[in-house]
N, C-alpha and C. Protein backbone atom coordinates (compact mmCIF):
# COMPACT_ATOMS: atom_id res chain seq x y z
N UNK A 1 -9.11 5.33 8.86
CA UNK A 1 -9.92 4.43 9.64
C UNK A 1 -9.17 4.05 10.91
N UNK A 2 -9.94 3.83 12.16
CA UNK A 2 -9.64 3.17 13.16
C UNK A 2 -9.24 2.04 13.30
N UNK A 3 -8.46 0.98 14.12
CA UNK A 3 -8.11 -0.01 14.41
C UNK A 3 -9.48 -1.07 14.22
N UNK A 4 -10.96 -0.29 15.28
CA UNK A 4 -11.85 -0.86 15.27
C UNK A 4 -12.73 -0.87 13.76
N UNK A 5 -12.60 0.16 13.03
CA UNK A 5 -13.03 0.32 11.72
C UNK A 5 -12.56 -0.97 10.59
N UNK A 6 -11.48 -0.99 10.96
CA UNK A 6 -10.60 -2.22 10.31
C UNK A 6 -10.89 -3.56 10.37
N UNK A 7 -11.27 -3.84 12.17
CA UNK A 7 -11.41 -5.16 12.67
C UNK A 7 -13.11 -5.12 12.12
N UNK A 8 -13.91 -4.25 12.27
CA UNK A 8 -15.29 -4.59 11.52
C UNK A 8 -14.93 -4.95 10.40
N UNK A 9 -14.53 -4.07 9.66
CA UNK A 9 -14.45 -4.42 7.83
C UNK A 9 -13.65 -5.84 7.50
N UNK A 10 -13.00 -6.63 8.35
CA UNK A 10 -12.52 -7.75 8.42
C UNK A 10 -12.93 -8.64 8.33
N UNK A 11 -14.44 -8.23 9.46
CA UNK A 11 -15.20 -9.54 10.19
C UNK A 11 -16.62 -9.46 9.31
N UNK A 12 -16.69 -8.02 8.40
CA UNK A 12 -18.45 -7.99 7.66
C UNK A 12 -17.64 -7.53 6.43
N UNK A 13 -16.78 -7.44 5.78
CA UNK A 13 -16.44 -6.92 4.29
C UNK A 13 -16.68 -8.30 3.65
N UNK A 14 -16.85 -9.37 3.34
CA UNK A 14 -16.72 -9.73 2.17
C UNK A 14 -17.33 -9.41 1.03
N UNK A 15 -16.26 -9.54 0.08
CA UNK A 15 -16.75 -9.58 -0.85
C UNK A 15 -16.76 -7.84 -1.71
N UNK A 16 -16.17 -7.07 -0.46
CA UNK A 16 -16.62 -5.39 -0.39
C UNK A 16 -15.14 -5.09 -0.93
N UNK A 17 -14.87 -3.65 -1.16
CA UNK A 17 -13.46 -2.94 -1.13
C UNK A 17 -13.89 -2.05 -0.51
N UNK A 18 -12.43 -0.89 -0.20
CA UNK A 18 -12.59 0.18 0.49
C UNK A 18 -11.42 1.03 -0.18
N UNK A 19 -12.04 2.25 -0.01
CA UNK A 19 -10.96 3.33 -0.39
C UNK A 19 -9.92 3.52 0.51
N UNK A 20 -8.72 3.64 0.01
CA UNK A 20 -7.89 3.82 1.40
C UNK A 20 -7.06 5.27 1.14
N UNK A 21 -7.19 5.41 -0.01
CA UNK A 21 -5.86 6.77 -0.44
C UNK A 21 -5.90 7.05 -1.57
N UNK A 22 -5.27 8.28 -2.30
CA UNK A 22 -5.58 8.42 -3.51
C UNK A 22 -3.86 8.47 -3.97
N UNK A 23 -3.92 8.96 -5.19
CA UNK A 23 -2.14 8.93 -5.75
C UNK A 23 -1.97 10.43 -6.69
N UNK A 24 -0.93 10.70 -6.28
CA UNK A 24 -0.61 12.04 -7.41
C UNK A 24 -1.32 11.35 -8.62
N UNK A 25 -1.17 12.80 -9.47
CA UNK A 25 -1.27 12.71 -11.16
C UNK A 25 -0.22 11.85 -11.88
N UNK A 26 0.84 12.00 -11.76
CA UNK A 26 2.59 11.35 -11.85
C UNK A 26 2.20 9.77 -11.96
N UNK A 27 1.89 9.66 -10.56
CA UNK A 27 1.88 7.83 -10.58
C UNK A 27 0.78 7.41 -11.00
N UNK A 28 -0.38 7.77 -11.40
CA UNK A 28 -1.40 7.59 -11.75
C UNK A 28 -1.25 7.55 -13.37
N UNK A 29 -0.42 8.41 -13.76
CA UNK A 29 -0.21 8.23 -15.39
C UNK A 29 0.88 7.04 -15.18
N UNK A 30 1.98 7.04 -14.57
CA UNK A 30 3.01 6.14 -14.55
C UNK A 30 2.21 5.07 -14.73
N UNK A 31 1.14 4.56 -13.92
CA UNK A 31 0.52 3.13 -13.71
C UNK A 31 -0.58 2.72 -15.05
N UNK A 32 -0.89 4.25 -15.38
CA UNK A 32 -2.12 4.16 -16.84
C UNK A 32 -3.30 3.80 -16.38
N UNK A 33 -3.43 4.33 -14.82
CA UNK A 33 -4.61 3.71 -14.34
C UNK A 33 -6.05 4.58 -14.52
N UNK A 34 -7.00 4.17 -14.36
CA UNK A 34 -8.45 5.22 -14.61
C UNK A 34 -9.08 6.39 -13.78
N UNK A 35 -8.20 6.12 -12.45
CA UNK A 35 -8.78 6.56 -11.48
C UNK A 35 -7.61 7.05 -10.42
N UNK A 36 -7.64 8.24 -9.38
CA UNK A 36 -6.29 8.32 -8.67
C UNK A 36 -7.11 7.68 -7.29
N UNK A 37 -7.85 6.59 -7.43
CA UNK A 37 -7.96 6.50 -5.59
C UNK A 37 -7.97 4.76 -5.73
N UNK A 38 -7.01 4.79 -4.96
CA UNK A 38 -6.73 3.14 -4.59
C UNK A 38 -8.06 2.30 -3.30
N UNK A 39 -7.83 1.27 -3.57
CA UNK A 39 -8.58 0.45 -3.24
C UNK A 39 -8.36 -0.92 -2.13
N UNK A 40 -8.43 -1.07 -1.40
CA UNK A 40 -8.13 -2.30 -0.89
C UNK A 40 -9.16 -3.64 -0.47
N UNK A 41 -9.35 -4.34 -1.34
CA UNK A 41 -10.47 -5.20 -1.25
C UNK A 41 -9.91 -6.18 0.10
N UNK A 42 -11.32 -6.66 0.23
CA UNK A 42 -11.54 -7.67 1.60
C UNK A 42 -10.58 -8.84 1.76
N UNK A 43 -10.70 -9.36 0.38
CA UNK A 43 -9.59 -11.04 0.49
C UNK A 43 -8.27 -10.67 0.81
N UNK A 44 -7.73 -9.32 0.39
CA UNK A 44 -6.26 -8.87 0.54
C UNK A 44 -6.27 -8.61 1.64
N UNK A 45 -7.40 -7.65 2.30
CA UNK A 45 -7.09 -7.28 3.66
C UNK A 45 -6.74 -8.34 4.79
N UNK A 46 -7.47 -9.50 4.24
CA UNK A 46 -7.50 -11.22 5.30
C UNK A 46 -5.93 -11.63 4.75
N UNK A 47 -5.53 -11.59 3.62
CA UNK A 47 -4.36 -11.89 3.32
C UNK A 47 -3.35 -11.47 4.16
N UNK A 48 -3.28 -10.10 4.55
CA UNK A 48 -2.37 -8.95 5.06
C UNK A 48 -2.22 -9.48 6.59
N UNK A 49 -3.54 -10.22 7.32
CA UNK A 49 -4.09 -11.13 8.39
C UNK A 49 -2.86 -11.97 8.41
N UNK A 50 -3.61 -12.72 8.27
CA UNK A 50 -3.20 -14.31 7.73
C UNK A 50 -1.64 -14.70 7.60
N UNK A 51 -1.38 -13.83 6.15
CA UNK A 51 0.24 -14.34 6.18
C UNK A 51 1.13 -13.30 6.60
N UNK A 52 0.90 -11.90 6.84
CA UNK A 52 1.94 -11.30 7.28
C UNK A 52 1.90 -10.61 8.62
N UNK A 53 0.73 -11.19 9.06
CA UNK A 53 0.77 -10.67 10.70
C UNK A 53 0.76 -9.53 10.91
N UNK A 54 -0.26 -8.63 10.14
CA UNK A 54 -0.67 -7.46 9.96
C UNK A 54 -2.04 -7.12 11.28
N UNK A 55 -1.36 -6.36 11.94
CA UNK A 55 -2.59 -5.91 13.06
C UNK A 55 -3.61 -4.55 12.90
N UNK A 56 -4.63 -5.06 13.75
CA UNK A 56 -5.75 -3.75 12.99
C UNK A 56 -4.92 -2.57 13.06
N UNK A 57 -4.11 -2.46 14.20
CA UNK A 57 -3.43 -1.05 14.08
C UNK A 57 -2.80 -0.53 13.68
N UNK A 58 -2.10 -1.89 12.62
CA UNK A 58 -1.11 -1.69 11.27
C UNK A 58 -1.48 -1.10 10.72
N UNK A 59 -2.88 -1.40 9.97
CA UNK A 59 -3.33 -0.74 9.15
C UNK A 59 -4.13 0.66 8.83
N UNK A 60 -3.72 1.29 10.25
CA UNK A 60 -3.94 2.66 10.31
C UNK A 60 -2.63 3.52 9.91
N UNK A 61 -1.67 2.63 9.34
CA UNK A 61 -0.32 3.05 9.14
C UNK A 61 -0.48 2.91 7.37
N UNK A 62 -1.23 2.57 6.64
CA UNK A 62 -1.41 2.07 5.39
C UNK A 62 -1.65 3.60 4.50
N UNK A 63 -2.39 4.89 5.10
CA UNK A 63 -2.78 5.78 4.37
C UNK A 63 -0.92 6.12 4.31
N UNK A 64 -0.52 7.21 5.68
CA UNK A 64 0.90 7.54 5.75
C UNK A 64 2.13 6.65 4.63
N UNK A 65 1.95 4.92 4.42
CA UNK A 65 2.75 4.79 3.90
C UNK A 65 2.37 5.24 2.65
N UNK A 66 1.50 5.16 2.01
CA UNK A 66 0.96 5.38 0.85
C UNK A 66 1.39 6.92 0.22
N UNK A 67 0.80 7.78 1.12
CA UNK A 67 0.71 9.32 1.30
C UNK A 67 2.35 9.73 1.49
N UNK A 68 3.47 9.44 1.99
CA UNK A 68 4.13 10.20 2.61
C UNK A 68 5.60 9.50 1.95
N UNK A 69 5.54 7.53 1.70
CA UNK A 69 6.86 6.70 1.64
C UNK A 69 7.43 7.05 0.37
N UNK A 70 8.33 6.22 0.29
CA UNK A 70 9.29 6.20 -0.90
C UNK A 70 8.54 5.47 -1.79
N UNK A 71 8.60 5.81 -3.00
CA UNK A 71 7.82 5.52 -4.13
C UNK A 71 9.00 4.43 -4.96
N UNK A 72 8.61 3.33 -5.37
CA UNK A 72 9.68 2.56 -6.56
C UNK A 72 8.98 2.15 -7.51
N UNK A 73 9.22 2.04 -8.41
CA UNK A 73 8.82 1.12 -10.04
C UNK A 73 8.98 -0.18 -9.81
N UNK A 74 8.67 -1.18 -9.28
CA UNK A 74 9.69 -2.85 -8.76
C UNK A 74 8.78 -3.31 -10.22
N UNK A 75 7.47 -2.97 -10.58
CA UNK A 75 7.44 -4.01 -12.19
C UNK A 75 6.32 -3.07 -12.35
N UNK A 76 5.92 -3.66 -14.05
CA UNK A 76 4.71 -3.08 -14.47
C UNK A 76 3.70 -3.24 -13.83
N UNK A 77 3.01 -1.89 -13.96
CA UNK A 77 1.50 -1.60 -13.47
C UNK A 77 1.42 -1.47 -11.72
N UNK A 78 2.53 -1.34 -10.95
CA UNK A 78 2.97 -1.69 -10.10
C UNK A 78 3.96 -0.92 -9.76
N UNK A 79 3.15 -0.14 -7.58
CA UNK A 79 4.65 0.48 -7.81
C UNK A 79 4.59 0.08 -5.65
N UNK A 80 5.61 0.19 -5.58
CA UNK A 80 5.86 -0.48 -4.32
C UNK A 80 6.17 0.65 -3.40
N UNK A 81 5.45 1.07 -1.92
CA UNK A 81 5.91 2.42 -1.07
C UNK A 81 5.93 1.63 0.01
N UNK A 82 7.29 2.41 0.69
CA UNK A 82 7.89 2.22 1.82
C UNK A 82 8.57 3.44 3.23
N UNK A 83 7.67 2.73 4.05
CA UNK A 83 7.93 4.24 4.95
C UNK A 83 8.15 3.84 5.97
N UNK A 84 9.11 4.41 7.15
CA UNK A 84 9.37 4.09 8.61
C UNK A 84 8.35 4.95 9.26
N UNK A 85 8.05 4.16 10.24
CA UNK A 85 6.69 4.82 11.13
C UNK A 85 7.25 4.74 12.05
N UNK A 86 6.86 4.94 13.51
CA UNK A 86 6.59 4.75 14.75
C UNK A 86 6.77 3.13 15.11
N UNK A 87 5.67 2.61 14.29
CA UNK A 87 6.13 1.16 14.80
C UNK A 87 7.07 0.55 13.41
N UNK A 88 7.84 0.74 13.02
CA UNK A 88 8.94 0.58 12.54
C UNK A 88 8.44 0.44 10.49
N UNK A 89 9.19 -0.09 10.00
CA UNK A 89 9.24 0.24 8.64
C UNK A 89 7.95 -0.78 7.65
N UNK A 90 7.20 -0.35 7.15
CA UNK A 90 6.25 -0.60 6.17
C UNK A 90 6.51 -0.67 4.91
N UNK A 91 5.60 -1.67 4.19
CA UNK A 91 5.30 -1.40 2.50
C UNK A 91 3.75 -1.83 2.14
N UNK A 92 4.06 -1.59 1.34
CA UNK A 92 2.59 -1.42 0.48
C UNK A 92 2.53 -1.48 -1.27
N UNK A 93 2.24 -1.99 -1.62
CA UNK A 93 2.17 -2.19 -3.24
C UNK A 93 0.78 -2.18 -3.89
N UNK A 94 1.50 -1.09 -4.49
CA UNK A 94 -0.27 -0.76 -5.30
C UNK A 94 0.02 -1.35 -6.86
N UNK A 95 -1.12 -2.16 -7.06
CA UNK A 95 -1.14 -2.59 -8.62
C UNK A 95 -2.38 -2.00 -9.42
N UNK A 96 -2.11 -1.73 -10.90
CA UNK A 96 -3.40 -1.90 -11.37
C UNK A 96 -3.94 -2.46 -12.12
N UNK A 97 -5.42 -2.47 -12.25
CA UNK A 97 -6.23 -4.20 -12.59
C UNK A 97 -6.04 -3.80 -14.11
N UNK A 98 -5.79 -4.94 -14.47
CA UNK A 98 -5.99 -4.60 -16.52
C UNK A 98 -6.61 -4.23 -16.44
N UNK A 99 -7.82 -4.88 -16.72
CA UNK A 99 -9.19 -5.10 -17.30
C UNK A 99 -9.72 -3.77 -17.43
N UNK A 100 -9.85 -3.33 -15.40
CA UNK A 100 -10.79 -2.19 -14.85
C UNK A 100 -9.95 -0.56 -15.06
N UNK A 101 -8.60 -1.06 -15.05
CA UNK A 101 -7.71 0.09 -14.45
C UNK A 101 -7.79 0.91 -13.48
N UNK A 102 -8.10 0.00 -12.55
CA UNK A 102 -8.46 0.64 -11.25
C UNK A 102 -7.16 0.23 -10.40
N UNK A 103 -7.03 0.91 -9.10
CA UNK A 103 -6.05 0.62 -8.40
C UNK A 103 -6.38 0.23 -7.14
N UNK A 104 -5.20 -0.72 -6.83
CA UNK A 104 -5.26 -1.97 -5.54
C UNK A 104 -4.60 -1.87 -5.25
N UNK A 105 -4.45 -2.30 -3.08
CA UNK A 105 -3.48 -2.82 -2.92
C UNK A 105 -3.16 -4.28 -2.79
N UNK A 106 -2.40 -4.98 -3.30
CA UNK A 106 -1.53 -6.00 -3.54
C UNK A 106 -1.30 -6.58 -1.98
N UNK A 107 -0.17 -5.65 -1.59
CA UNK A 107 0.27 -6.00 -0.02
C UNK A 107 0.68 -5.26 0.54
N UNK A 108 0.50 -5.16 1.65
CA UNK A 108 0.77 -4.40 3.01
C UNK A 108 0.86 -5.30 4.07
N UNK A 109 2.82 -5.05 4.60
CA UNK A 109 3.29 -5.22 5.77
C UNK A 109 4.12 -5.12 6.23
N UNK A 110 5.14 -5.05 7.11
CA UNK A 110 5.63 -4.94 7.76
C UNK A 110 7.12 -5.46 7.29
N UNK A 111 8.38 -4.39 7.21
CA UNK A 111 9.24 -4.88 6.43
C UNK A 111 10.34 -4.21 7.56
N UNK A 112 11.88 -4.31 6.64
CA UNK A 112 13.26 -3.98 7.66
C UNK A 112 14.04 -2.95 6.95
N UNK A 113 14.55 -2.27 7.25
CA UNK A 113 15.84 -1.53 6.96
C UNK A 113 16.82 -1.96 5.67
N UNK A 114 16.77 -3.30 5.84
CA UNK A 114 17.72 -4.08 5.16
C UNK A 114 17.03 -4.12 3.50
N UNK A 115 15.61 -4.90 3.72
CA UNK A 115 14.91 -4.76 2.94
C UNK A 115 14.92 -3.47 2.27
N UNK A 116 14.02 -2.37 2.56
CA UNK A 116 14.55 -1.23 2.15
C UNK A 116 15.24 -0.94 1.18
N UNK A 117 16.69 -1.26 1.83
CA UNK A 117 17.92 -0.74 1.24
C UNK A 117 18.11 -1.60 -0.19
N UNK A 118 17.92 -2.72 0.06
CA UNK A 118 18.00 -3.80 -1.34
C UNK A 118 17.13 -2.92 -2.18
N UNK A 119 15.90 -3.05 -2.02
CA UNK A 119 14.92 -2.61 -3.12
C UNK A 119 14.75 -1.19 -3.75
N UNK A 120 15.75 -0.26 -2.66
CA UNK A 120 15.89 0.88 -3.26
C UNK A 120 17.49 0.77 -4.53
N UNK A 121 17.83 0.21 -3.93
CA UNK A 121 18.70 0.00 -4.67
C UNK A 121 18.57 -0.58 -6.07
N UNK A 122 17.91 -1.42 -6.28
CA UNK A 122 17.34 -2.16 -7.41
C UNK A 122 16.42 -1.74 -8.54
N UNK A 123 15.49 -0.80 -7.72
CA UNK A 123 14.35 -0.34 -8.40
C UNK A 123 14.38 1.20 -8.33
N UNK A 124 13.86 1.58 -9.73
CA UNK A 124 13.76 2.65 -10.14
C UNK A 124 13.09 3.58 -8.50
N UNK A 125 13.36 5.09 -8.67
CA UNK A 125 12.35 5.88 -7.37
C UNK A 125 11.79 6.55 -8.29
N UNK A 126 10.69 6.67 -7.78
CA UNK A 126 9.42 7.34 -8.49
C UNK A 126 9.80 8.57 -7.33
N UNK A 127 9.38 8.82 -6.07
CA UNK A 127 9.65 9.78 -5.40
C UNK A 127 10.10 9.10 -3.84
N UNK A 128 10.92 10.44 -3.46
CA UNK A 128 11.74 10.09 -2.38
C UNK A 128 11.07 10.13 -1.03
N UNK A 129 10.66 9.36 0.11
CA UNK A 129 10.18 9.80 1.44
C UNK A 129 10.17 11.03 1.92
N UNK A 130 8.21 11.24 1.80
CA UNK A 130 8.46 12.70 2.27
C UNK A 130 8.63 12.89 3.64
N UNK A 131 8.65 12.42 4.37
CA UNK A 131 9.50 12.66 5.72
C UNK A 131 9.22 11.28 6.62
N UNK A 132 9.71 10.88 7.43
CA UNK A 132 10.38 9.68 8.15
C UNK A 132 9.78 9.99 9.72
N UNK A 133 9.83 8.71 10.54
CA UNK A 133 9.23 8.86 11.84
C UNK A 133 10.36 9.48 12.86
């Protein structure tokens, strides 16, 4: 999606989700989820707004991190990707819903080097960055 695709679905999603990406077979069993295509509902997307100062054009960076970052285990049902872009380093955390076993994202934004390095360090890698900006 476009910057402008984004800023519509912002200003007329409630209440809606959207597909944003799908997930290997691997993390999709890792997570026990129902389905390999993640989701990002409306309240999260205003969240991503709101508290982390996420711009529409961030979130044209959301498939790539998903598709391409470093994969970690940080907790159950839950796995956290992180990728350096162009406009500098991202995450994204996909969870999945008990109930539905469907998959979400949690959060997406804008993170550091430093960060990074802690959380790789800490948490299991599911898979390594497939390539870097």
């Amino acid at each position: 999606m476009y910057p402008r695709d984004w800023k519509l679905f912002l200003e007329h999603g409630q209440g809606k989700e959207i597909a944003i990406a799908q997930l290997s077979a691997a993390m999709v069993a890792h997570l026990g989820a129902a389905s390999d295509k993640v989701y990002y509902h409306h309240d999260y997307v205003l969240k991503a707004v709101k508290q982390h100062g996420v711009t529409f054009s961030d979130f044209s960076l959301l498939f790539d991190v998903v598709e391409f970052g470093r994969a970690l285990a940080d907790r159950e049902r839950h796995i956290l990707f992180m990728h350096q872009t162009a406009r500098g380093w991202f995450q994204a955390a996909i969870k999945r819903a008990e109930a539905s076993r469907r998959l979400y994202v949690a959060t997406f934004y804008k993170t550091n080097i430093i960060e990074v390095n802690r959380k790789t360090k800490r948490y299991p890698l599911l898979r390594k960055d497939k390539w870097a900006a």
